[in-house]
C-alpha atoms as a PDB file:
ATOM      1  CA  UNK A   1      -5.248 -87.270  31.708  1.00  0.00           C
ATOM      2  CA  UNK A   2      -4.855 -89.361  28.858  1.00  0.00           C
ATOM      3  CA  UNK A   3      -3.909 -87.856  25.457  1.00  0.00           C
ATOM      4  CA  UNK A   4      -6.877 -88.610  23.601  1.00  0.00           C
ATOM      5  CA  UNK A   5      -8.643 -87.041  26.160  1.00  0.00           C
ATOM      6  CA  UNK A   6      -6.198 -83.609  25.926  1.00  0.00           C
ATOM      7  CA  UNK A   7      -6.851 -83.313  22.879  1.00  0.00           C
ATOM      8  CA  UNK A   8     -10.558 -83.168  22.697  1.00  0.00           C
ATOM      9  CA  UNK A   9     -10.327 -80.933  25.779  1.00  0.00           C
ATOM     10  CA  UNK A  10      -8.101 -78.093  23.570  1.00  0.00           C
ATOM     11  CA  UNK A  11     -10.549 -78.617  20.605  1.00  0.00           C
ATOM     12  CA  UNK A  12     -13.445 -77.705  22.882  1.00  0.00           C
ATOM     13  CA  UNK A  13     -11.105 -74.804  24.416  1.00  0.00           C
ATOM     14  CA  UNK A  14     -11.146 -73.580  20.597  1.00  0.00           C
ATOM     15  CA  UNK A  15     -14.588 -73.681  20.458  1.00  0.00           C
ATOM     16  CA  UNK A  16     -17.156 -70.973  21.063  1.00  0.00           C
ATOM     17  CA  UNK A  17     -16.761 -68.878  22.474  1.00  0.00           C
ATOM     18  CA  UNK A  18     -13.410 -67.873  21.592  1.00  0.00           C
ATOM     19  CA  UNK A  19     -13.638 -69.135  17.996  1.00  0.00           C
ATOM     20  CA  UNK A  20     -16.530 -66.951  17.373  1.00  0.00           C
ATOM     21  CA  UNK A  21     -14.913 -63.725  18.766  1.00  0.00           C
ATOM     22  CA  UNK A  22     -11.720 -64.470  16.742  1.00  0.00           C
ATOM     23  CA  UNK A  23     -14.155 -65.167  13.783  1.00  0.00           C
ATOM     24  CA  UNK A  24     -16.185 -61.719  14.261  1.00  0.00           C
ATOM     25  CA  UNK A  25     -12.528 -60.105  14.641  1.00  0.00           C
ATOM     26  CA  UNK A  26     -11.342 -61.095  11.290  1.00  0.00           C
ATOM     27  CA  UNK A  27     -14.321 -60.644   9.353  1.00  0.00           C
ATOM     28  CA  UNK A  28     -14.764 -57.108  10.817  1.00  0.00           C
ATOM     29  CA  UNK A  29     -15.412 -54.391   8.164  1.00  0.00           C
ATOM     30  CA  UNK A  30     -13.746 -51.702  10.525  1.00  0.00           C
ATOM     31  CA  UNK A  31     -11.006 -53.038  10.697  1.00  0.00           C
ATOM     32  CA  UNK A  32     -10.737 -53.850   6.680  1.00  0.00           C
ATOM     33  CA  UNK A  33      -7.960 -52.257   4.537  1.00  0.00           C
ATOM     34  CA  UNK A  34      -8.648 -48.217   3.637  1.00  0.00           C
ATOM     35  CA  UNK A  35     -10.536 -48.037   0.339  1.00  0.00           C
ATOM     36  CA  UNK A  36      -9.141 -45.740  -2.605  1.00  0.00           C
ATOM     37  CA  UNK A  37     -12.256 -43.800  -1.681  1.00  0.00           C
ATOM     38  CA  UNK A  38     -11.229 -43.266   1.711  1.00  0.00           C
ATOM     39  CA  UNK A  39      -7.570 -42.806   0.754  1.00  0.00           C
ATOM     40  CA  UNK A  40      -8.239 -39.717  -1.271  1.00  0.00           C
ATOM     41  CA  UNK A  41     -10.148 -38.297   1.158  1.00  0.00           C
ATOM     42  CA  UNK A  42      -7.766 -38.157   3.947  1.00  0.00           C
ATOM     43  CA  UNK A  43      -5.305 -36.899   1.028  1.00  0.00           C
ATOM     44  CA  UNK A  44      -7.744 -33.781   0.786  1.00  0.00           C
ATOM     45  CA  UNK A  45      -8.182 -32.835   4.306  1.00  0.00           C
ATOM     46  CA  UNK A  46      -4.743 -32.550   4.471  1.00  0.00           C
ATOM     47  CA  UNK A  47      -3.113 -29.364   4.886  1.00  0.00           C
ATOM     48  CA  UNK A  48      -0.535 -28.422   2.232  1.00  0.00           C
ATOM     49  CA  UNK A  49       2.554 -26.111   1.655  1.00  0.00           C
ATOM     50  CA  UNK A  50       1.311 -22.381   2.190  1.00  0.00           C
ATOM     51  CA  UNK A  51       2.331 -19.284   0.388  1.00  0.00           C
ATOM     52  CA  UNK A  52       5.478 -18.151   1.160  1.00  0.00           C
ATOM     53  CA  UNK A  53       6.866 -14.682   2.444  1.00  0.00           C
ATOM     54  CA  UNK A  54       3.887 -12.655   2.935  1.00  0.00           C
ATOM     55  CA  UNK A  55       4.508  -8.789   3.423  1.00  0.00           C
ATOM     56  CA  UNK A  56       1.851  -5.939   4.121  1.00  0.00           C
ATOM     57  CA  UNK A  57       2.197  -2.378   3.544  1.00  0.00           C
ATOM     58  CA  UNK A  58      -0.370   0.161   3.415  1.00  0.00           C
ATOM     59  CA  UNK A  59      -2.009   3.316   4.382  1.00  0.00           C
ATOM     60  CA  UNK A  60      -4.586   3.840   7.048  1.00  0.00           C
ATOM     61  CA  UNK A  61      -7.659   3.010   4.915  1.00  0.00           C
ATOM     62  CA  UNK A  62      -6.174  -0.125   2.482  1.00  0.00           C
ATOM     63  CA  UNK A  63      -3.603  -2.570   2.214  1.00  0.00           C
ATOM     64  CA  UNK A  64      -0.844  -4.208  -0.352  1.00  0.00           C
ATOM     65  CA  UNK A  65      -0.433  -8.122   0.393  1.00  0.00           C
ATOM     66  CA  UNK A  66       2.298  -9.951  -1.013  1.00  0.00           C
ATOM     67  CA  UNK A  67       3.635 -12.963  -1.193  1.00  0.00           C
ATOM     68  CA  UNK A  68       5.674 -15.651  -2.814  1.00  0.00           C
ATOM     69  CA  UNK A  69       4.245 -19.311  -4.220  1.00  0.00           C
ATOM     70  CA  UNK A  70       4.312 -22.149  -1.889  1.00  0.00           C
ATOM     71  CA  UNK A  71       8.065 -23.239  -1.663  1.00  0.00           C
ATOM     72  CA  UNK A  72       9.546 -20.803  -3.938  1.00  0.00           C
ATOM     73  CA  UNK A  73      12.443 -18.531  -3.698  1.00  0.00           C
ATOM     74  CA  UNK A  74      11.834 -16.975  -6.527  1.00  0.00           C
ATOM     75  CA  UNK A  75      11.486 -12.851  -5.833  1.00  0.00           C
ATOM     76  CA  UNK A  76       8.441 -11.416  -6.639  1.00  0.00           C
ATOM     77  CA  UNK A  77       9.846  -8.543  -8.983  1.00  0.00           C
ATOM     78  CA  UNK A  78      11.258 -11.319 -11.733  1.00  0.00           C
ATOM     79  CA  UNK A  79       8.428 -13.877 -10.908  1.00  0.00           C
ATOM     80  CA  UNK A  80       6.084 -14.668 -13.588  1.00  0.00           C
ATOM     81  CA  UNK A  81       2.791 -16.932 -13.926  1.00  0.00           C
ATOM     82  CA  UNK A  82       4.618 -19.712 -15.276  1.00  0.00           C
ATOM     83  CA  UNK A  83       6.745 -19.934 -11.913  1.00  0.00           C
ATOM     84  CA  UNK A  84       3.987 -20.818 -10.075  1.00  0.00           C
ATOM     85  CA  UNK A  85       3.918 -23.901  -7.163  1.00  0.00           C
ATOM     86  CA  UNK A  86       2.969 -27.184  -8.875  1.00  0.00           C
ATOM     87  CA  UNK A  87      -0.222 -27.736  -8.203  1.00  0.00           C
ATOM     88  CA  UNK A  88      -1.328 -24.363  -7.019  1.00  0.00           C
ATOM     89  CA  UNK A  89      -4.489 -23.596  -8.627  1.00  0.00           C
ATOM     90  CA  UNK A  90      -4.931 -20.070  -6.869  1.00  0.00           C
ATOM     91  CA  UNK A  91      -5.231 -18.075  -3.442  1.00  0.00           C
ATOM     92  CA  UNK A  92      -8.115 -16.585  -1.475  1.00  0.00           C
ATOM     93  CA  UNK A  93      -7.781 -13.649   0.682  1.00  0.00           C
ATOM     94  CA  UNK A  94      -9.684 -13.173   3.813  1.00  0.00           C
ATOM     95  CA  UNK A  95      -9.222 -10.532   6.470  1.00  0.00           C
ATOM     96  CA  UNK A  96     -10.259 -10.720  10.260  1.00  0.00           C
ATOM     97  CA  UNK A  97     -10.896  -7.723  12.040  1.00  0.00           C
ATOM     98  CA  UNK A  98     -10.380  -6.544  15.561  1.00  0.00           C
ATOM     99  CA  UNK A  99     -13.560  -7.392  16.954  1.00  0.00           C
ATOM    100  CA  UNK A 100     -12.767 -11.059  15.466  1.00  0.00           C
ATOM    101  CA  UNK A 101     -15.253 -10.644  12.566  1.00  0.00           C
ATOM    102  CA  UNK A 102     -13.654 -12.481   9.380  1.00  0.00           C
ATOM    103  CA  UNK A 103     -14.441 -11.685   5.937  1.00  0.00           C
ATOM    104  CA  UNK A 104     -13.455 -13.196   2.598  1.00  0.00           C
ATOM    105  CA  UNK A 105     -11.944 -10.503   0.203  1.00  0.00           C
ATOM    106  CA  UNK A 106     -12.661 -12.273  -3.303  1.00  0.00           C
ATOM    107  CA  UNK A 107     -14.762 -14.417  -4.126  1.00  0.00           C
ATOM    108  CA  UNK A 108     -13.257 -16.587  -6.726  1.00  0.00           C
ATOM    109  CA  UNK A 109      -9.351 -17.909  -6.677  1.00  0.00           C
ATOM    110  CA  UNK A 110      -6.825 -15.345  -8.145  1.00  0.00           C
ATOM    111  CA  UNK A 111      -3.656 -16.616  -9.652  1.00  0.00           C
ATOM    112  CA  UNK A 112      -1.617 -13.835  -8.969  1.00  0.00           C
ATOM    113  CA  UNK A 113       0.648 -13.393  -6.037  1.00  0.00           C
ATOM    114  CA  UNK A 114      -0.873 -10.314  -4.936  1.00  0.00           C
ATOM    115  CA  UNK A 115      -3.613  -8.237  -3.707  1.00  0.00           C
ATOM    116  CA  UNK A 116      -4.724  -5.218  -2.623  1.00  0.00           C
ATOM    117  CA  UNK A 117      -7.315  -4.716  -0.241  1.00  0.00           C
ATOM    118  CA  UNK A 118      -9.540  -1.695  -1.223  1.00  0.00           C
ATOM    119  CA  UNK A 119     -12.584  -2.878   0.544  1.00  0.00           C
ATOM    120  CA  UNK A 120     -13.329  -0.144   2.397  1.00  0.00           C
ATOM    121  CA  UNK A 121     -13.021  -1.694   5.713  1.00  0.00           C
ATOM    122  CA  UNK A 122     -10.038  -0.735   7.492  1.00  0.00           C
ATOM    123  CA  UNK A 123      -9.709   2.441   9.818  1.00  0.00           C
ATOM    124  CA  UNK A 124      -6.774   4.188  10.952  1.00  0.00           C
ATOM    125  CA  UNK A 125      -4.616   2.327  13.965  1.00  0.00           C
ATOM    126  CA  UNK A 126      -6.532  -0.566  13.819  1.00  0.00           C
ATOM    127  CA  UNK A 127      -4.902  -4.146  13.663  1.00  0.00           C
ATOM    128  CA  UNK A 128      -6.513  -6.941  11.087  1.00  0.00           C
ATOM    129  CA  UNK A 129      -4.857 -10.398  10.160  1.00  0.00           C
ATOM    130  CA  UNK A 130      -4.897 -11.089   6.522  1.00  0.00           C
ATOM    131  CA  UNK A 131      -5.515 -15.116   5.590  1.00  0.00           C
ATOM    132  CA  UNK A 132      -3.627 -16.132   2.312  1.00  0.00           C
ATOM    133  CA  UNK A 133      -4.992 -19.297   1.181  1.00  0.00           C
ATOM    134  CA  UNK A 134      -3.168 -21.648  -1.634  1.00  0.00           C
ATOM    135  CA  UNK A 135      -5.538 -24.059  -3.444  1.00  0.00           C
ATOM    136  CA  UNK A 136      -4.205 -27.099  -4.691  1.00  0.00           C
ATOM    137  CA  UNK A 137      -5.536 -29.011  -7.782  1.00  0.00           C
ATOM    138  CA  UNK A 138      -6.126 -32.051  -5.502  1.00  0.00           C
ATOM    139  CA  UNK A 139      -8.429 -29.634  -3.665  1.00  0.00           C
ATOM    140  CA  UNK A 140      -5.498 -29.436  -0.523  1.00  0.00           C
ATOM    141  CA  UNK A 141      -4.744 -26.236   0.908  1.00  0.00           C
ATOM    142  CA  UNK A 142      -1.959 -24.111   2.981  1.00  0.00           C
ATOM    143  CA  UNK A 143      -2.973 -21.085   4.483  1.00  0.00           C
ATOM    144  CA  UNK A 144      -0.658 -18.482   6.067  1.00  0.00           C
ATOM    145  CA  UNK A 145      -1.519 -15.400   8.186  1.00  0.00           C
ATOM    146  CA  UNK A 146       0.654 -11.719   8.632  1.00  0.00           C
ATOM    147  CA  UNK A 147      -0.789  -9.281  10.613  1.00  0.00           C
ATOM    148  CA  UNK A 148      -1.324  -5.407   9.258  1.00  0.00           C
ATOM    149  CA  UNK A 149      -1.997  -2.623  11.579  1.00  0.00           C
ATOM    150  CA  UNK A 150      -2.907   0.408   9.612  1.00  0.00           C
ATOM    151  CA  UNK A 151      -1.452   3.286  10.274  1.00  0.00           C
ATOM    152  CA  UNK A 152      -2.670   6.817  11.841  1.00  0.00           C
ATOM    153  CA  UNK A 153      -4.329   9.152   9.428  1.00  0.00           C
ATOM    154  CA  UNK A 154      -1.634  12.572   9.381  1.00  0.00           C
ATOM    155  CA  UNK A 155      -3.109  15.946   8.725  1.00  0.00           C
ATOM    156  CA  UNK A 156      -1.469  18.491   6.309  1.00  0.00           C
ATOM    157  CA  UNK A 157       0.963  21.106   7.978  1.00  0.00           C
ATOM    158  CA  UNK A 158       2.297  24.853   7.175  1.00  0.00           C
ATOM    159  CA  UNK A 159      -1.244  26.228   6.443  1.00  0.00           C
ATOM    160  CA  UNK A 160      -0.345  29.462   4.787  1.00  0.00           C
ATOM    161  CA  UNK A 161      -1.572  32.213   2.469  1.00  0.00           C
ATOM    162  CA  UNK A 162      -0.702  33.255  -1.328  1.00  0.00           C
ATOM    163  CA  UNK A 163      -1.178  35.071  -4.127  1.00  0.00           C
ATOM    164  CA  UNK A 164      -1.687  33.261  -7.484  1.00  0.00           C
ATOM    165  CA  UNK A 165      -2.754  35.061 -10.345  1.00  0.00           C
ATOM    166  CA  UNK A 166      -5.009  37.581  -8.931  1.00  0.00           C
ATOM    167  CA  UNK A 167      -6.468  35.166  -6.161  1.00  0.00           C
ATOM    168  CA  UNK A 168      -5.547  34.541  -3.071  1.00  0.00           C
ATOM    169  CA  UNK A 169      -5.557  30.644  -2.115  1.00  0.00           C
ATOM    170  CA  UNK A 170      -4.819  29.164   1.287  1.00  0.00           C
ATOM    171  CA  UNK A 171      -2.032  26.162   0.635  1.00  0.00           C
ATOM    172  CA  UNK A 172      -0.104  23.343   2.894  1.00  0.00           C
ATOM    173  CA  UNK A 173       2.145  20.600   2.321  1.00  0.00           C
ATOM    174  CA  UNK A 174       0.528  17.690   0.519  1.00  0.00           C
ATOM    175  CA  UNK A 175      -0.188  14.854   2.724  1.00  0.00           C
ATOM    176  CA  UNK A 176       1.683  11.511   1.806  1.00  0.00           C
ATOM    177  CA  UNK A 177      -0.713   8.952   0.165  1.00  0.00           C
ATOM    178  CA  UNK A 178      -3.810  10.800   0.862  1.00  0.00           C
ATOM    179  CA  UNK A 179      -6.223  10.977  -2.488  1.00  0.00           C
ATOM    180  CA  UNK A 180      -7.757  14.176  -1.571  1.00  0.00           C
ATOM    181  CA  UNK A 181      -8.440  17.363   1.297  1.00  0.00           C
ATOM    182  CA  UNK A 182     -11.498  18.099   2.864  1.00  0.00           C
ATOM    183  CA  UNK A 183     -11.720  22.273   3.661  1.00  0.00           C
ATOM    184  CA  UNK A 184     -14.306  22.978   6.003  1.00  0.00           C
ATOM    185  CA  UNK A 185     -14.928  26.739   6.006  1.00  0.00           C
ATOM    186  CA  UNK A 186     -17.337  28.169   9.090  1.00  0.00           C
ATOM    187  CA  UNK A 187     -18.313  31.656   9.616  1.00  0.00           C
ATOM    188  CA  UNK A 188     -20.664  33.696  11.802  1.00  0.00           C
ATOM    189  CA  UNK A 189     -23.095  36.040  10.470  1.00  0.00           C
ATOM    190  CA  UNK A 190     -24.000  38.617  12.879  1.00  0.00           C
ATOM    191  CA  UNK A 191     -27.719  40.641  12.222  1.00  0.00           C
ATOM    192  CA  UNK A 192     -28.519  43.518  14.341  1.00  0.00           C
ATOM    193  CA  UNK A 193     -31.836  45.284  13.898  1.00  0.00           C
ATOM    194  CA  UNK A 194     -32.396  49.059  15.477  1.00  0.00           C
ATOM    195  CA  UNK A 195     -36.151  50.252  15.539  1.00  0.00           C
ATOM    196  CA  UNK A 196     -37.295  53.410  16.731  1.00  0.00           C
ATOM    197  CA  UNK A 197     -40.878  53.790  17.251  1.00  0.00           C
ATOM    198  CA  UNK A 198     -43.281  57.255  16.970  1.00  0.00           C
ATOM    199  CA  UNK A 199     -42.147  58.436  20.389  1.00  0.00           C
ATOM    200  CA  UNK A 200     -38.383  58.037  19.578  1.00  0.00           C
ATOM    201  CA  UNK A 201     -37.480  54.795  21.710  1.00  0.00           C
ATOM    202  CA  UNK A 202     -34.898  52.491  19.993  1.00  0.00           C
ATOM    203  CA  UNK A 203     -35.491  48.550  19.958  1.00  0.00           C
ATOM    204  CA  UNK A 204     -32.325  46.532  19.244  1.00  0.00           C
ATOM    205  CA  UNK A 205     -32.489  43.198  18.663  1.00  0.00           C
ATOM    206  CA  UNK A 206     -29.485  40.840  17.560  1.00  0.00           C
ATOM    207  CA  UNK A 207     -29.116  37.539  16.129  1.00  0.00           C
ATOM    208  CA  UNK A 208     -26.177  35.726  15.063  1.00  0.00           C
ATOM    209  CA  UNK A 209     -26.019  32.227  12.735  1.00  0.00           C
ATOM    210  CA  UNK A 210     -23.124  29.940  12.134  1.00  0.00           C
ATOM    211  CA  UNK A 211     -22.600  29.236   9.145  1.00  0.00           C
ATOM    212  CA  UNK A 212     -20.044  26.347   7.354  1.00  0.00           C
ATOM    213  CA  UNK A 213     -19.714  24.715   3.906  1.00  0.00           C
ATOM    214  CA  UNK A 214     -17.653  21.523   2.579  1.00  0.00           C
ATOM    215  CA  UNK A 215     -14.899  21.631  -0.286  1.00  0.00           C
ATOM    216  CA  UNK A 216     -13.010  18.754  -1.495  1.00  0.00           C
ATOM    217  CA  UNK A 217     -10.458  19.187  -3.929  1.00  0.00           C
ATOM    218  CA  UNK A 218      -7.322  16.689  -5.141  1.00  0.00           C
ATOM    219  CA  UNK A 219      -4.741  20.160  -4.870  1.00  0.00           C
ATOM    220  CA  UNK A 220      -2.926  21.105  -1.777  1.00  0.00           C
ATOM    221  CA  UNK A 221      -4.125  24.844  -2.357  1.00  0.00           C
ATOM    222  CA  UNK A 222      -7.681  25.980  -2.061  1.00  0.00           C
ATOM    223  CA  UNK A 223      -8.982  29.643  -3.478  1.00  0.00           C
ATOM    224  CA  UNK A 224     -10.014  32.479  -0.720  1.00  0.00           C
ATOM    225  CA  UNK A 225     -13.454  34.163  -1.238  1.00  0.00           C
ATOM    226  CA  UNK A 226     -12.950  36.810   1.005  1.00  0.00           C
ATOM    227  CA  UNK A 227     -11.447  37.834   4.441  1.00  0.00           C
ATOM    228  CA  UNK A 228     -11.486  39.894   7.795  1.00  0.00           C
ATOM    229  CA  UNK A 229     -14.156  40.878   9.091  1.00  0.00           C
ATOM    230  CA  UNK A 230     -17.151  42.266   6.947  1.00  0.00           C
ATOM    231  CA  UNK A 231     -20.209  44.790   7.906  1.00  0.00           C
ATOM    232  CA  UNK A 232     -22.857  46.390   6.167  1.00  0.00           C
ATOM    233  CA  UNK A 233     -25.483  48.354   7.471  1.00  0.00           C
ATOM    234  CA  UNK A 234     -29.044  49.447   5.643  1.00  0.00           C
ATOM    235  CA  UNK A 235     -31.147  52.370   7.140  1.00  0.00           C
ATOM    236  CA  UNK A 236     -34.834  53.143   5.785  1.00  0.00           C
ATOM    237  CA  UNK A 237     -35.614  56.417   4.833  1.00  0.00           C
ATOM    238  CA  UNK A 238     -37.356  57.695   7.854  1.00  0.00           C
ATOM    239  CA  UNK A 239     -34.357  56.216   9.781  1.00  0.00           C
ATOM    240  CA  UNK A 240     -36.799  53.973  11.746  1.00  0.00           C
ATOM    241  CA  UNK A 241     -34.715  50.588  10.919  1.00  0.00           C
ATOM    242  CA  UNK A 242     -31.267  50.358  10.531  1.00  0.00           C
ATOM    243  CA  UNK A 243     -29.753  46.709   9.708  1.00  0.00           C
ATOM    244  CA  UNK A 244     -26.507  46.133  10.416  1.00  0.00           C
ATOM    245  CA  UNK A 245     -24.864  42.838   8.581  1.00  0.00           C
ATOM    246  CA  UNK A 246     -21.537  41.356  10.430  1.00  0.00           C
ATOM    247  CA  UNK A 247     -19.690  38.790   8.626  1.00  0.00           C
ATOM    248  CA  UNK A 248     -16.794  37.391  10.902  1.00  0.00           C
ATOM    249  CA  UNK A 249     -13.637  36.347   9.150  1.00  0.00           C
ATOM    250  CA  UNK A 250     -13.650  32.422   7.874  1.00  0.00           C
ATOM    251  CA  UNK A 251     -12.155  29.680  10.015  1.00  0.00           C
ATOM    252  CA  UNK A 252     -10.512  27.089   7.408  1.00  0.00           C
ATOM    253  CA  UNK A 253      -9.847  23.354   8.725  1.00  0.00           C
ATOM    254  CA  UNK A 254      -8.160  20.962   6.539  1.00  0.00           C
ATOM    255  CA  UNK A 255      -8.459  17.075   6.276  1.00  0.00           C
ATOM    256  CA  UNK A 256      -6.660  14.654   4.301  1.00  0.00           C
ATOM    257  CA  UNK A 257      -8.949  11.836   2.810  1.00  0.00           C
ATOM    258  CA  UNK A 258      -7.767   8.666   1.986  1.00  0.00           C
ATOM    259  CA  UNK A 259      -9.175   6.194  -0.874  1.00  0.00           C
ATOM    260  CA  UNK A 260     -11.117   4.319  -0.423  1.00  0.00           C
ATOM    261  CA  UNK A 261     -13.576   5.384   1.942  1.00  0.00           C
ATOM    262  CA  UNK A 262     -12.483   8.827   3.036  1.00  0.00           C
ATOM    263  CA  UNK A 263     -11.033   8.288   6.039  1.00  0.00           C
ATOM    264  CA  UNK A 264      -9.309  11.053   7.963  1.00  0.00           C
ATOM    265  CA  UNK A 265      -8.107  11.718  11.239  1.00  0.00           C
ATOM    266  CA  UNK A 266     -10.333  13.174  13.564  1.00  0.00           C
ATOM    267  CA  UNK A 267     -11.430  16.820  12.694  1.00  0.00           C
ATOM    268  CA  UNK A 268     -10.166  17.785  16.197  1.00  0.00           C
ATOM    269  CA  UNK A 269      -6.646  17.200  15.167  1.00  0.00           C
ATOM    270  CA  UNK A 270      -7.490  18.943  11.879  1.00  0.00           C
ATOM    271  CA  UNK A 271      -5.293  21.996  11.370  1.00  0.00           C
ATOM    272  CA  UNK A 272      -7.202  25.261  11.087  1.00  0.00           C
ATOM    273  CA  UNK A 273      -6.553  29.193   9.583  1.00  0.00           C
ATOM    274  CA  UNK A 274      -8.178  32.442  10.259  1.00  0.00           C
ATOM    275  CA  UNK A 275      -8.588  34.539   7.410  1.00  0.00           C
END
């Protein structure tokens, strides 16, 4: 082949369709350098540094979160507000519950490093995972999770009686973080009626109620009404009805609440007194 004729054989090699693949290739908006747009973006989909360690504590109706700024060891008894992670804006809190149910706790960012979860939604002896969530001011974030399993509800113990100026009051040792007792008192009343009719036959006829009422009081101590066992009995005139009125002595069970919902262990574990 002569030369001349080489060459015009690589120009036409050159040609389409090769030249206009390269062409399309170059001038090829996908694969164009990443705008500023585009840039910051990707910058905010990023995660960032997360809060740092997160403790729990609580009782078995609310929790304590803490935690420390993104990349601080600063301890959170001398931190202050000015100590903060650059370019921390706040946190969110969320929790997720056993069942896998998640729920944010507050609804705009705090700046603080703490919170404390008085929701109302825990229960005793179940397990939740708390979200912590640092905002940046380039609208990154960091999350970080610690898991909290609340703890059982106790009861109050050594149920006893005693005498405080001229009452009687049923007492026990307070209960450890509990805001409050529930005393459920229950009774049975006990009415038998005796009938005698114009040839001297008696009728007897008996019925017997239960009957309860709800205190709540902040004291470990709760006044007695009354005790034993109590009876009256009425008789008309002519001795043709006699009532007889049985009061049996009062069954006291004691609950400790806690705040904020009232939770308490079950009432069956509930220690009780006879009076």
């Amino acid at each position: 082949m002569r030369r001349i004729d080489l060459a015009l054989w690589c120009g036409a090699l050159l040609a389409a369709p090769w030249q206009q693949a390269f062409s399309q290739i170059v001038v090829s908006p996908k694969l164009s350098p990443i705008s500023g747009t585009a840039t910051t973006l990707n910058t905010l989909s990023a995660p960032m540094a997360p809060p740092s360690n997160l403790s729990v504590t609580g009782t078995p109706a609310s929790a304590a979160l803490r935690w420390d700024p993104p990349n601080s060891t600063i301890a959170y008894a001398t931190r202050t507000a000015a100590t903060a992670a650059p370019g921390v804006t706040g946190y969110y809190v969320s929790r997720t519950d056993p069942n896998g149910a998640t729920v944010r706790l507050n609804t705009t960012a705090i700046s603080v490093t703490r919170f404390d979860d008085q929701s109302g939604g825990i229960r005793p002896g179940s397990t939740y995972t708390y979200h912590i969530t640092a905002v940046y001011s380039n609208g990154g974030y960091g999350p970080a999770d610690v898991a909290f399993t609340a703890p059982a509800a106790a009861v109050p113990t050594g149920l006893h009686l005693e005498s405080r100026v001229s009452q009687t009051v049923l007492t026990w040792t307070a209960v450890a973080g509990a805001a409050s007792y529930q005393i459920v008192e229950s009774w049975t009343e006990s009415v038998t009626t005796t009938t005698r009719g114009p040839d001297g036959r008696a009728n007897t006829t008996v019925q017997t109620n239960t009957n309860s009422i709800v205190l709540t009081t902040v004291d470990a101590f709760v006044p007695i009404s009354r005790g034993g066992t109590v009876s009256n009995t009425q008789t008309s005139s002519d001795q043709s009805v006699i009532v007889t009125r049985t009061l049996s002595p009062v069954r006291y069970e004691v609950g400790a609440l806690y705040a904020p919902s009232s939770v308490a262990a079950p009432r069956s574990q509930w220690p009780s007194f006879v009076y």
